[in-house]
PDB file of N, CA and C in Angstrom:
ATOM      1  N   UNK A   1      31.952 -60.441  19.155  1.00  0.00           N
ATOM      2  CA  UNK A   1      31.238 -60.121  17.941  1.00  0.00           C
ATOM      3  C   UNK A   1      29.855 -59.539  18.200  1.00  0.00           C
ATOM      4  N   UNK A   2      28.855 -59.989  19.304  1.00  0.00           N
ATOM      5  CA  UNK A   2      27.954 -59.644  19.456  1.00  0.00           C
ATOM      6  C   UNK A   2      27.578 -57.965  19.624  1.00  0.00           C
ATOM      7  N   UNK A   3      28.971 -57.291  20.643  1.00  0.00           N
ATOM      8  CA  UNK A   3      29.209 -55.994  20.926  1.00  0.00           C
ATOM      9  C   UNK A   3      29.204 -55.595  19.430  1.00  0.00           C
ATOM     10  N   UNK A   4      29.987 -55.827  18.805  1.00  0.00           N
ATOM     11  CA  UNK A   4      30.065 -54.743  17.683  1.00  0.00           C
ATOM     12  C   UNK A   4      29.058 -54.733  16.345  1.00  0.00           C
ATOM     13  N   UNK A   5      28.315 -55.518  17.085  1.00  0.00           N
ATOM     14  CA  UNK A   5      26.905 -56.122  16.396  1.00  0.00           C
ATOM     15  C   UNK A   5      26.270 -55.016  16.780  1.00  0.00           C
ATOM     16  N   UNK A   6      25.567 -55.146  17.916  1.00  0.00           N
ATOM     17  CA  UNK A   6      25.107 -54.326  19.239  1.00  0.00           C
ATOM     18  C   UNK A   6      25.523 -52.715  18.293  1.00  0.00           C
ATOM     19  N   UNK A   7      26.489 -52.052  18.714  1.00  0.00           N
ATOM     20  CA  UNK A   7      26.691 -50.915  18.610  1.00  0.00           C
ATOM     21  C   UNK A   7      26.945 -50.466  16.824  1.00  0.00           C
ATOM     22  N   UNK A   8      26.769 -51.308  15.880  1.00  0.00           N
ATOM     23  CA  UNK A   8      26.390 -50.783  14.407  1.00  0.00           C
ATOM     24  C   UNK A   8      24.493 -51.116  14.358  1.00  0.00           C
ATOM     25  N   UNK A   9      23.949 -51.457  15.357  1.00  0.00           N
ATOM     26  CA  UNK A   9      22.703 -51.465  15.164  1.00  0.00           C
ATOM     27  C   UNK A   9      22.476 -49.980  15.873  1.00  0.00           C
ATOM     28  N   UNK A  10      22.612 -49.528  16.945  1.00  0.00           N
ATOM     29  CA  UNK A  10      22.697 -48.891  17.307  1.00  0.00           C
ATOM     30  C   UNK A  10      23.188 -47.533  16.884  1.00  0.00           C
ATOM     31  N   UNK A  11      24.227 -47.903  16.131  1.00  0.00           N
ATOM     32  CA  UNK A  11      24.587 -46.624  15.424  1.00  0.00           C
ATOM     33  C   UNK A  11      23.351 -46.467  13.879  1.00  0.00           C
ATOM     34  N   UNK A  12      22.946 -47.120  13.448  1.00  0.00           N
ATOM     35  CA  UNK A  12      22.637 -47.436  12.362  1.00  0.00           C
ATOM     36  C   UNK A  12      21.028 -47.153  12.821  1.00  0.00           C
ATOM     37  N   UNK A  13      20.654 -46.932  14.400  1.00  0.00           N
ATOM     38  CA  UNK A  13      19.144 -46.836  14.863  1.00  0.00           C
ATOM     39  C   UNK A  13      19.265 -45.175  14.508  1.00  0.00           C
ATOM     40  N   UNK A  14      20.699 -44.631  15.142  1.00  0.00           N
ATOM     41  CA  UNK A  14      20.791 -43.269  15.415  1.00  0.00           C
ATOM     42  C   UNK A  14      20.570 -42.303  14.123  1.00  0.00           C
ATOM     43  N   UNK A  15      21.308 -43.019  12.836  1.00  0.00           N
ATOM     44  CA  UNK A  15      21.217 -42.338  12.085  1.00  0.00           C
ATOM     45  C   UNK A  15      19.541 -42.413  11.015  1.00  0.00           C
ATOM     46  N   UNK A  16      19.337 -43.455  11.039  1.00  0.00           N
ATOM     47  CA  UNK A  16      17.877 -43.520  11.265  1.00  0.00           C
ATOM     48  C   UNK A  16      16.665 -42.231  12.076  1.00  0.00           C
ATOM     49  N   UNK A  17      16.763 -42.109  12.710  1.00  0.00           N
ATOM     50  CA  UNK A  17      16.245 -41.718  13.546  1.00  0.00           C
ATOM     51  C   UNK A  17      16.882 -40.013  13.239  1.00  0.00           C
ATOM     52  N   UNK A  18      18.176 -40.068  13.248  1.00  0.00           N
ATOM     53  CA  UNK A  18      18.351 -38.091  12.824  1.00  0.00           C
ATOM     54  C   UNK A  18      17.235 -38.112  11.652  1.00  0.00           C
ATOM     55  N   UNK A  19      17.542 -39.193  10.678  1.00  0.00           N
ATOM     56  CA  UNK A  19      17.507 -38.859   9.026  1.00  0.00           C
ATOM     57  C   UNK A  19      15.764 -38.491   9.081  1.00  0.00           C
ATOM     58  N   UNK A  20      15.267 -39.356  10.299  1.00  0.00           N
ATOM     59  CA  UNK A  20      13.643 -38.978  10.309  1.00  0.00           C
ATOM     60  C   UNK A  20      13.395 -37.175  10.728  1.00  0.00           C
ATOM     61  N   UNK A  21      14.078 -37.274  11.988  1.00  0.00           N
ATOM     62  CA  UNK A  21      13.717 -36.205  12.258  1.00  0.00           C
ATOM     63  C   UNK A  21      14.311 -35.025  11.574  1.00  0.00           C
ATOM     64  N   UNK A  22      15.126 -34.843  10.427  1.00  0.00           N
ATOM     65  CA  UNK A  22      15.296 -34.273   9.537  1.00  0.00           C
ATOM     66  C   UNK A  22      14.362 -34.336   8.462  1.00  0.00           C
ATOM     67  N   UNK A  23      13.508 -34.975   8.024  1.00  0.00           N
ATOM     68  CA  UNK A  23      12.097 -35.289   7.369  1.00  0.00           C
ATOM     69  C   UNK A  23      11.617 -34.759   8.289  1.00  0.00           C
ATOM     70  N   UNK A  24      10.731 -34.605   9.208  1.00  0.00           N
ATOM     71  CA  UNK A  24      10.101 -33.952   9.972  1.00  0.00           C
ATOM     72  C   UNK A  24       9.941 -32.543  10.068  1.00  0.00           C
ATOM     73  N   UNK A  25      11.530 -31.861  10.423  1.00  0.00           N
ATOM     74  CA  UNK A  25      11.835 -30.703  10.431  1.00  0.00           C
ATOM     75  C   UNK A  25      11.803 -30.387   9.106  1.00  0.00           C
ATOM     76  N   UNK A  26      11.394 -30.498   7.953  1.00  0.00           N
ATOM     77  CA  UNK A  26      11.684 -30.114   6.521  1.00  0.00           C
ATOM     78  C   UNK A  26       9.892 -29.570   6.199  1.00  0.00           C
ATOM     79  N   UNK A  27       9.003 -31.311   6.446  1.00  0.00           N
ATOM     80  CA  UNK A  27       7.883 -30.798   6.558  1.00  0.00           C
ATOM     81  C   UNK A  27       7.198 -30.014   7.214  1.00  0.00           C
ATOM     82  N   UNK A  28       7.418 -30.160   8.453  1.00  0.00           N
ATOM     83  CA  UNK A  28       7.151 -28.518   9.327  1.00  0.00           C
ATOM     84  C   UNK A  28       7.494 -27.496   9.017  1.00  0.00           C
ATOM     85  N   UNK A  29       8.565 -27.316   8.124  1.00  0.00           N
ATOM     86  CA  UNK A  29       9.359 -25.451   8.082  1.00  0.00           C
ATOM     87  C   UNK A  29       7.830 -25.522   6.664  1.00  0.00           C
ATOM     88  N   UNK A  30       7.919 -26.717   5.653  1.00  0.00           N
ATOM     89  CA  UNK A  30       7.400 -26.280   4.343  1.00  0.00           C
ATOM     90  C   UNK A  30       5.376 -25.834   4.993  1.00  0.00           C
ATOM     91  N   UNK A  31       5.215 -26.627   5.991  1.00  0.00           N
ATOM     92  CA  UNK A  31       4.118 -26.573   6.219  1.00  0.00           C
ATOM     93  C   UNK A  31       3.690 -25.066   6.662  1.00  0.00           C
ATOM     94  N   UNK A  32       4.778 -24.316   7.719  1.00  0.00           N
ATOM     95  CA  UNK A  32       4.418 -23.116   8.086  1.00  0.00           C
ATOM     96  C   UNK A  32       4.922 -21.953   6.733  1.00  0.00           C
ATOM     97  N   UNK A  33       5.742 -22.421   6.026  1.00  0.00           N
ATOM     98  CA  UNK A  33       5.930 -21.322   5.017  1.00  0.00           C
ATOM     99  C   UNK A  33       4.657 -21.170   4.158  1.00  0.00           C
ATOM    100  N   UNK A  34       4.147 -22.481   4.312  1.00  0.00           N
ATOM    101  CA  UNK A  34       2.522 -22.442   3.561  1.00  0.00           C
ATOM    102  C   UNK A  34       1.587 -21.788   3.890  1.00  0.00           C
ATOM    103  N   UNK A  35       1.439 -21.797   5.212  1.00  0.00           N
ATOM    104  CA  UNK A  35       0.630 -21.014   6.012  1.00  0.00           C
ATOM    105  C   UNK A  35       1.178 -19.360   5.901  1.00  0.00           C
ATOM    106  N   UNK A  36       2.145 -19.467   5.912  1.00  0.00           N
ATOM    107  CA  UNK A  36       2.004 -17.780   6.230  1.00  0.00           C
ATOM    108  C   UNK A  36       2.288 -17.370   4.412  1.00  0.00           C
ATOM    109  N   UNK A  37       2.126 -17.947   3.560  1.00  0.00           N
ATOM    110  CA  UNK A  37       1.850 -17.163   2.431  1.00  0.00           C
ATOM    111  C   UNK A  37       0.317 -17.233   2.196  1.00  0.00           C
ATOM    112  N   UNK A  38      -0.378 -17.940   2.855  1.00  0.00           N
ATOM    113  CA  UNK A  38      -1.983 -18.093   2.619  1.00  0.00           C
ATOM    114  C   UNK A  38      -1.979 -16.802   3.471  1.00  0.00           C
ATOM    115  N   UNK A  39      -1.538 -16.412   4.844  1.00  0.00           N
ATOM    116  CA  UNK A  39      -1.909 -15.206   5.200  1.00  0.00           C
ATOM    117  C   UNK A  39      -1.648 -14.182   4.809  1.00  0.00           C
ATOM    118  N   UNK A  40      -0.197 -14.060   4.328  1.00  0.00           N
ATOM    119  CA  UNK A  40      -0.051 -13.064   3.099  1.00  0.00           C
ATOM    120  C   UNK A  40      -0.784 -12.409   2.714  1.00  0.00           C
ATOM    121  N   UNK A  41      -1.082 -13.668   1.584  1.00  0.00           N
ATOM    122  CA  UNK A  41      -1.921 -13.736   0.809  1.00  0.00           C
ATOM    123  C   UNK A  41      -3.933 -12.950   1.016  1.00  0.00           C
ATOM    124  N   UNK A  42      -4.190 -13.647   2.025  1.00  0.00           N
ATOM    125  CA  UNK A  42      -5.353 -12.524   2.607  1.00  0.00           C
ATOM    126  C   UNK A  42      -5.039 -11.309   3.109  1.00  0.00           C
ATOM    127  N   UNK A  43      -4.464 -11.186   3.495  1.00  0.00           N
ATOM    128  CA  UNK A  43      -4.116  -9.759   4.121  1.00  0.00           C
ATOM    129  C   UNK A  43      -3.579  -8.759   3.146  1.00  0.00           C
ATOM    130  N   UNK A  44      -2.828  -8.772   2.152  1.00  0.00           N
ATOM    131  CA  UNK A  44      -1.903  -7.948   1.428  1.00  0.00           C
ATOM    132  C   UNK A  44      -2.913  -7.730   0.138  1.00  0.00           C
ATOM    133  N   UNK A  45      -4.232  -8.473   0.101  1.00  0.00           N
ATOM    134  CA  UNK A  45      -5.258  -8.304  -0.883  1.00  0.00           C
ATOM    135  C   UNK A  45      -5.766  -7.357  -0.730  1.00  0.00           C
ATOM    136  N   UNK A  46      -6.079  -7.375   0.408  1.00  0.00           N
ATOM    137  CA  UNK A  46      -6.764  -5.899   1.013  1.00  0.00           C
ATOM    138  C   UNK A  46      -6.206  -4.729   0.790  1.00  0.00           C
ATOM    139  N   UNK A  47      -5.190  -4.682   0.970  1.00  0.00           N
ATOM    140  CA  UNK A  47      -4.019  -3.391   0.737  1.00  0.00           C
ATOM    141  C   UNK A  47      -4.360  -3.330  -0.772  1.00  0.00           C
ATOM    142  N   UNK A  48      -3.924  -4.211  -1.521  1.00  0.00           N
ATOM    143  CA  UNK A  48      -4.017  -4.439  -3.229  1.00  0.00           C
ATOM    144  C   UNK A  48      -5.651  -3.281  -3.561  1.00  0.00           C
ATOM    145  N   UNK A  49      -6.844  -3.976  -2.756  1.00  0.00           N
ATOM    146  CA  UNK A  49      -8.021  -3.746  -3.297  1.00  0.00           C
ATOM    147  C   UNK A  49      -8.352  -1.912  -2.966  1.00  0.00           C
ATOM    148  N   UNK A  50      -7.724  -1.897  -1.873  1.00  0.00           N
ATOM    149  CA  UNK A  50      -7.607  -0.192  -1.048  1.00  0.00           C
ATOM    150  C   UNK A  50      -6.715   0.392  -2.255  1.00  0.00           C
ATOM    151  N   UNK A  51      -5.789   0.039  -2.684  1.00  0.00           N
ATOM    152  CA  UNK A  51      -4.673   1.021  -3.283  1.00  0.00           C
ATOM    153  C   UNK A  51      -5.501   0.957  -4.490  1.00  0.00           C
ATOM    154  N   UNK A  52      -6.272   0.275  -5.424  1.00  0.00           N
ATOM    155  CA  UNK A  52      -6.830   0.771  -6.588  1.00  0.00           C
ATOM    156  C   UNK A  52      -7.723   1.468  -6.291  1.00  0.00           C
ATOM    157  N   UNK A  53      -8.898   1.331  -5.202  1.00  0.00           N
ATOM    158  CA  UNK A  53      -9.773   2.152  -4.950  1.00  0.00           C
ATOM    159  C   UNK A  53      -9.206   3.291  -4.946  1.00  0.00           C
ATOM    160  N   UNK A  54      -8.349   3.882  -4.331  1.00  0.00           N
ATOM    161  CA  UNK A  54      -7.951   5.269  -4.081  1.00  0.00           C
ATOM    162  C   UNK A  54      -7.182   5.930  -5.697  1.00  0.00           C
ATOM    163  N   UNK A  55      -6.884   4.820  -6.325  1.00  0.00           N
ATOM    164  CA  UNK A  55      -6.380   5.151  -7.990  1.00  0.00           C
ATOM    165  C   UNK A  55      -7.466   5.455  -8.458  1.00  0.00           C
ATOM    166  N   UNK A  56      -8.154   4.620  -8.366  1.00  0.00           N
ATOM    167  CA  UNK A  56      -9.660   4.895  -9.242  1.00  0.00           C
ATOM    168  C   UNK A  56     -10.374   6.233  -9.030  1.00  0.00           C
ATOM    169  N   UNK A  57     -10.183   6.348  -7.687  1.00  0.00           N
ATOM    170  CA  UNK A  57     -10.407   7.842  -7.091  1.00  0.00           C
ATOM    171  C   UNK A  57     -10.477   9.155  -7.292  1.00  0.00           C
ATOM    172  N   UNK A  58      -8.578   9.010  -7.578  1.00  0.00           N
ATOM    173  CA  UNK A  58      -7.969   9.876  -8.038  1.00  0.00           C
ATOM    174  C   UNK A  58      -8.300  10.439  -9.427  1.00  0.00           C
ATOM    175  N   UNK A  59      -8.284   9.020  -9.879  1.00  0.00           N
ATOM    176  CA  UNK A  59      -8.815   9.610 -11.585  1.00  0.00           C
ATOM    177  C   UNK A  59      -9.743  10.130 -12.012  1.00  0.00           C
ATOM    178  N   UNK A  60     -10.391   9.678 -11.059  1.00  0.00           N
ATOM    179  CA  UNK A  60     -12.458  10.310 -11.772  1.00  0.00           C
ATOM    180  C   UNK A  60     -11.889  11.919 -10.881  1.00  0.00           C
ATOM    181  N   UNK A  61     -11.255  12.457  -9.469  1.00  0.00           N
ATOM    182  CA  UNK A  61     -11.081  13.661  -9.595  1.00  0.00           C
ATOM    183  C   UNK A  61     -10.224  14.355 -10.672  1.00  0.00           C
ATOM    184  N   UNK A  62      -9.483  13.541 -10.985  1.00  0.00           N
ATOM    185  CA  UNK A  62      -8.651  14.470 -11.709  1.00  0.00           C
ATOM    186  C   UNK A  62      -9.539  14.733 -13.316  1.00  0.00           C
ATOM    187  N   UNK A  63     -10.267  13.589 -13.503  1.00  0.00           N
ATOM    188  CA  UNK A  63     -10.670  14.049 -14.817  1.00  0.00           C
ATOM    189  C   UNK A  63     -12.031  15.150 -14.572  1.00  0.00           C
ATOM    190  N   UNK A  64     -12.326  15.094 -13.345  1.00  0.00           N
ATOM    191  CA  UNK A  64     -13.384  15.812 -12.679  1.00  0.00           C
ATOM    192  C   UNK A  64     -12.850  17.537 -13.238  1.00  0.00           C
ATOM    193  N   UNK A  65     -11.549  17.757 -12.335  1.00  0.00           N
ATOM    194  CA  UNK A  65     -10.915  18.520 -12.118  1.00  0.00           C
ATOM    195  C   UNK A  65     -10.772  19.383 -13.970  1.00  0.00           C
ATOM    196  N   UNK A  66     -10.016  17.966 -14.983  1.00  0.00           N
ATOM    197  CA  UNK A  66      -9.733  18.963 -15.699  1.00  0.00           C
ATOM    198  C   UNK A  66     -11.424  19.258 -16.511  1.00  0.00           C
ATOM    199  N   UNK A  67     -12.410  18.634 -16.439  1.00  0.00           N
ATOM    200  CA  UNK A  67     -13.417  19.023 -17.382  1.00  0.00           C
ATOM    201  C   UNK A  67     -14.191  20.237 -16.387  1.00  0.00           C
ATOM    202  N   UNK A  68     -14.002  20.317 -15.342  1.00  0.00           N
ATOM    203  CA  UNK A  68     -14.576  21.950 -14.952  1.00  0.00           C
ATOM    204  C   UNK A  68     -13.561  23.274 -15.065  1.00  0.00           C
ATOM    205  N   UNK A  69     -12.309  22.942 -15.505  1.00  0.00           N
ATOM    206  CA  UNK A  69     -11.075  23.626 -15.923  1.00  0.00           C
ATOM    207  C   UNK A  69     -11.401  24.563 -17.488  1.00  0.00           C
ATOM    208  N   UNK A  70     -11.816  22.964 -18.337  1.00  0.00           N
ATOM    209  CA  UNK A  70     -11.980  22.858 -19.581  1.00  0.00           C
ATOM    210  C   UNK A  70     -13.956  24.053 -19.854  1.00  0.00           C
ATOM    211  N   UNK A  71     -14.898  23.707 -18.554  1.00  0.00           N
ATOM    212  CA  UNK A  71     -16.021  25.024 -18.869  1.00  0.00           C
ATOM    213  C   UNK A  71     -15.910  26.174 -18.792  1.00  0.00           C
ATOM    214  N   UNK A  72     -14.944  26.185 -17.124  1.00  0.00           N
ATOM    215  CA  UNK A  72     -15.086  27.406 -16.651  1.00  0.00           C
ATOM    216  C   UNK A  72     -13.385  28.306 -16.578  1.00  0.00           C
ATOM    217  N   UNK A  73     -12.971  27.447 -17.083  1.00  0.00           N
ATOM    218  CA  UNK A  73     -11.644  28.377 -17.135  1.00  0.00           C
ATOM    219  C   UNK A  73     -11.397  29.826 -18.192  1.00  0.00           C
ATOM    220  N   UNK A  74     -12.126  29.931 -18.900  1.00  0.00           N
ATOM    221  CA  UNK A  74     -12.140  31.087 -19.683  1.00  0.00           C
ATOM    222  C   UNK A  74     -13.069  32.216 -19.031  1.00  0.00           C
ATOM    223  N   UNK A  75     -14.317  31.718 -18.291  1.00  0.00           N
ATOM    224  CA  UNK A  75     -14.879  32.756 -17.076  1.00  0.00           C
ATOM    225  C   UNK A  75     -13.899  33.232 -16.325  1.00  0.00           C
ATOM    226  N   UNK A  76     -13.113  32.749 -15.389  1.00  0.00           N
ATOM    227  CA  UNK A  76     -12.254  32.743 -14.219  1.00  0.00           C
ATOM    228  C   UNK A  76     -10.901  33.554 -15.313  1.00  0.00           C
ATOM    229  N   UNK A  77     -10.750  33.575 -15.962  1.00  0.00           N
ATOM    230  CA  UNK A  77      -9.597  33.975 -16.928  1.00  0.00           C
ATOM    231  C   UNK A  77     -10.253  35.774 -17.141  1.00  0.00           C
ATOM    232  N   UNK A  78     -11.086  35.664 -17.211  1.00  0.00           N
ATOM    233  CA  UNK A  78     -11.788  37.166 -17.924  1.00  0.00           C
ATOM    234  C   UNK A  78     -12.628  37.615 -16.331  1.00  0.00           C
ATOM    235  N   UNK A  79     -12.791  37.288 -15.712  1.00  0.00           N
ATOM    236  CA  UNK A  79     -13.176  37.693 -14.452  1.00  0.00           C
ATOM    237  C   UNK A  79     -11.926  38.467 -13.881  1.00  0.00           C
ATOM    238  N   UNK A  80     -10.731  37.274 -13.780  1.00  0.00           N
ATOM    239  CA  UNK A  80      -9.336  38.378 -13.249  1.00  0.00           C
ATOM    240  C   UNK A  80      -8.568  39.199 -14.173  1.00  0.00           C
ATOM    241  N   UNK A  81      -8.886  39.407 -15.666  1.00  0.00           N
ATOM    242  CA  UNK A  81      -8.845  40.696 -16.468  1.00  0.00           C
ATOM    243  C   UNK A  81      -9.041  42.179 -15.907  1.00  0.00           C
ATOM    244  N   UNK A  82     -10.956  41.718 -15.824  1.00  0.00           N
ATOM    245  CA  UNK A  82     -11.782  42.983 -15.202  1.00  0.00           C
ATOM    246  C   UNK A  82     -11.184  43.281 -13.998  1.00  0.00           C
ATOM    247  N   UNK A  83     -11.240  42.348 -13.394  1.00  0.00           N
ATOM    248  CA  UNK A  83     -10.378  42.839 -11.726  1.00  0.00           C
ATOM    249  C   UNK A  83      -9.248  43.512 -11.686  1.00  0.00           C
ATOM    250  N   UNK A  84      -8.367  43.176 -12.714  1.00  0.00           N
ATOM    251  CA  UNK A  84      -7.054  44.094 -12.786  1.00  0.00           C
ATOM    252  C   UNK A  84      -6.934  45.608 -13.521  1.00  0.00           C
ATOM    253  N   UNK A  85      -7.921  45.635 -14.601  1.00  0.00           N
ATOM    254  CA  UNK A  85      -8.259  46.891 -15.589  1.00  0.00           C
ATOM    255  C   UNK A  85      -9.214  47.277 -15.107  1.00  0.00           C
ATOM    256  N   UNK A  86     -10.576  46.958 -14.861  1.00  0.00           N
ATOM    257  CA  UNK A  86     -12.030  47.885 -13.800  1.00  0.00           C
ATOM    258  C   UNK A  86     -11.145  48.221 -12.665  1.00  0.00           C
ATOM    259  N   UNK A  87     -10.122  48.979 -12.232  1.00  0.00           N
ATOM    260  CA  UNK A  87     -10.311  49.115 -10.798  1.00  0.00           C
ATOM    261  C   UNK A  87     -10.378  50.511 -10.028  1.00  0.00           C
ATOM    262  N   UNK A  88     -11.809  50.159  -9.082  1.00  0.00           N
ATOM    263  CA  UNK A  88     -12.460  51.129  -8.409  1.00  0.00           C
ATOM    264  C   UNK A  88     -11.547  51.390  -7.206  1.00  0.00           C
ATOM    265  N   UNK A  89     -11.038  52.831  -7.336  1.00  0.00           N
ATOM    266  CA  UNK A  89     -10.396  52.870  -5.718  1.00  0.00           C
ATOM    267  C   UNK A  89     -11.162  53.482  -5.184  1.00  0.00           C
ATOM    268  N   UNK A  90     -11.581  52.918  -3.657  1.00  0.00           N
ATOM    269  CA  UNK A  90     -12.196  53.575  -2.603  1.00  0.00           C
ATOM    270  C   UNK A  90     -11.239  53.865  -1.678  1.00  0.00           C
ATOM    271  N   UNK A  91     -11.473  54.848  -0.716  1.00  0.00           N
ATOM    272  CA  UNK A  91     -10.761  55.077   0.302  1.00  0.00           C
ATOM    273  C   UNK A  91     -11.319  54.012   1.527  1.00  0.00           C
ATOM    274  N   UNK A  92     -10.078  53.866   2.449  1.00  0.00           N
ATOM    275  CA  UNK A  92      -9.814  53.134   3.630  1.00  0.00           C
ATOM    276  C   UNK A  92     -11.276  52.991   4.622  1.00  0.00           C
ATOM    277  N   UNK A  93     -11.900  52.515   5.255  1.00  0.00           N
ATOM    278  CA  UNK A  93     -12.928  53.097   6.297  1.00  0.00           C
ATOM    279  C   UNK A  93     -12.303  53.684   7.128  1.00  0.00           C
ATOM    280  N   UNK A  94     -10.989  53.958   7.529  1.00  0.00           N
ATOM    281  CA  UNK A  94     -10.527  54.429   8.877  1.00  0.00           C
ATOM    282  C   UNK A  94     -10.255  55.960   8.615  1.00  0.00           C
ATOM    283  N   UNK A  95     -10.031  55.775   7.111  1.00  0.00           N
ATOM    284  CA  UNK A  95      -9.956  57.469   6.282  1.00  0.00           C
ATOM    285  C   UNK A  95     -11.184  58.008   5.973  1.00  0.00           C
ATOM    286  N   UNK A  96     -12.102  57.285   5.897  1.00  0.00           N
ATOM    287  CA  UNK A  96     -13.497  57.646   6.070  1.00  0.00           C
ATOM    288  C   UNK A  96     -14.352  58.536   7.013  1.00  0.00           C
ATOM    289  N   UNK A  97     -13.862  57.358   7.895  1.00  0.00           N
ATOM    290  CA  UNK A  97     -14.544  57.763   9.295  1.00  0.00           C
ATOM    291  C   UNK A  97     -13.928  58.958  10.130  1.00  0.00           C
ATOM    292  N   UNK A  98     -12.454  59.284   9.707  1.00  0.00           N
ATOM    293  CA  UNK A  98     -11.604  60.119  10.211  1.00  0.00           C
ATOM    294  C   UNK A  98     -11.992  61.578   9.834  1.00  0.00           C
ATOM    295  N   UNK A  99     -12.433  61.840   8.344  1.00  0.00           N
ATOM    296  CA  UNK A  99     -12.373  62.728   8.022  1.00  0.00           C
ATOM    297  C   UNK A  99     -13.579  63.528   8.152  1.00  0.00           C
TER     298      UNK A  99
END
């Protein structure tokens, strides 16, 4: 009787003892998943804070863009009018100099 005493304590130490170190291994995985979303977490902010900067960027050019569109686009419009109807033909310099 004592043996089979003996070996359900024993068995009964073992499973003990998995069931801990299965607690163990549970808090360790949760502990490092913690950690690496805190680093994530710092690191991927940065990216976050860069990618609006460069939105923000964009926008003040683009609204840049269309309000010098919006002064000077009717200059630049009537400038390449004249350029196409004023046109002065000169001869070549090489027909110049040749003749």
């Amino acid at each position: 009787m004592p043996r089979e005493r003996l070996k359900r304590l024993f068995s009964k130490r073992i499973r003990d003892a998995k069931a801990e170190a299965q607690k163990e291994i549970e808090e360790y995985r949760k502990q490092k998943e913690e950690e690496f979303r805190k680093f994530e977490a710092e690191h991927s902010s940065g990216f976050k804070k860069a990618e609006d900067d460069a939105n923000k960027e964009a926008e003040f050019k683009l609204e840049e863009i269309k309000k010098d569109g919006k002064e000077k686009g009717p200059k630049v419009v009537e400038k390449l009018i004249h350029a196409l109807v004023d046109v002065k033909p000169e001869p070549s310099a090489k027909i110049v100099t040749k003749a």
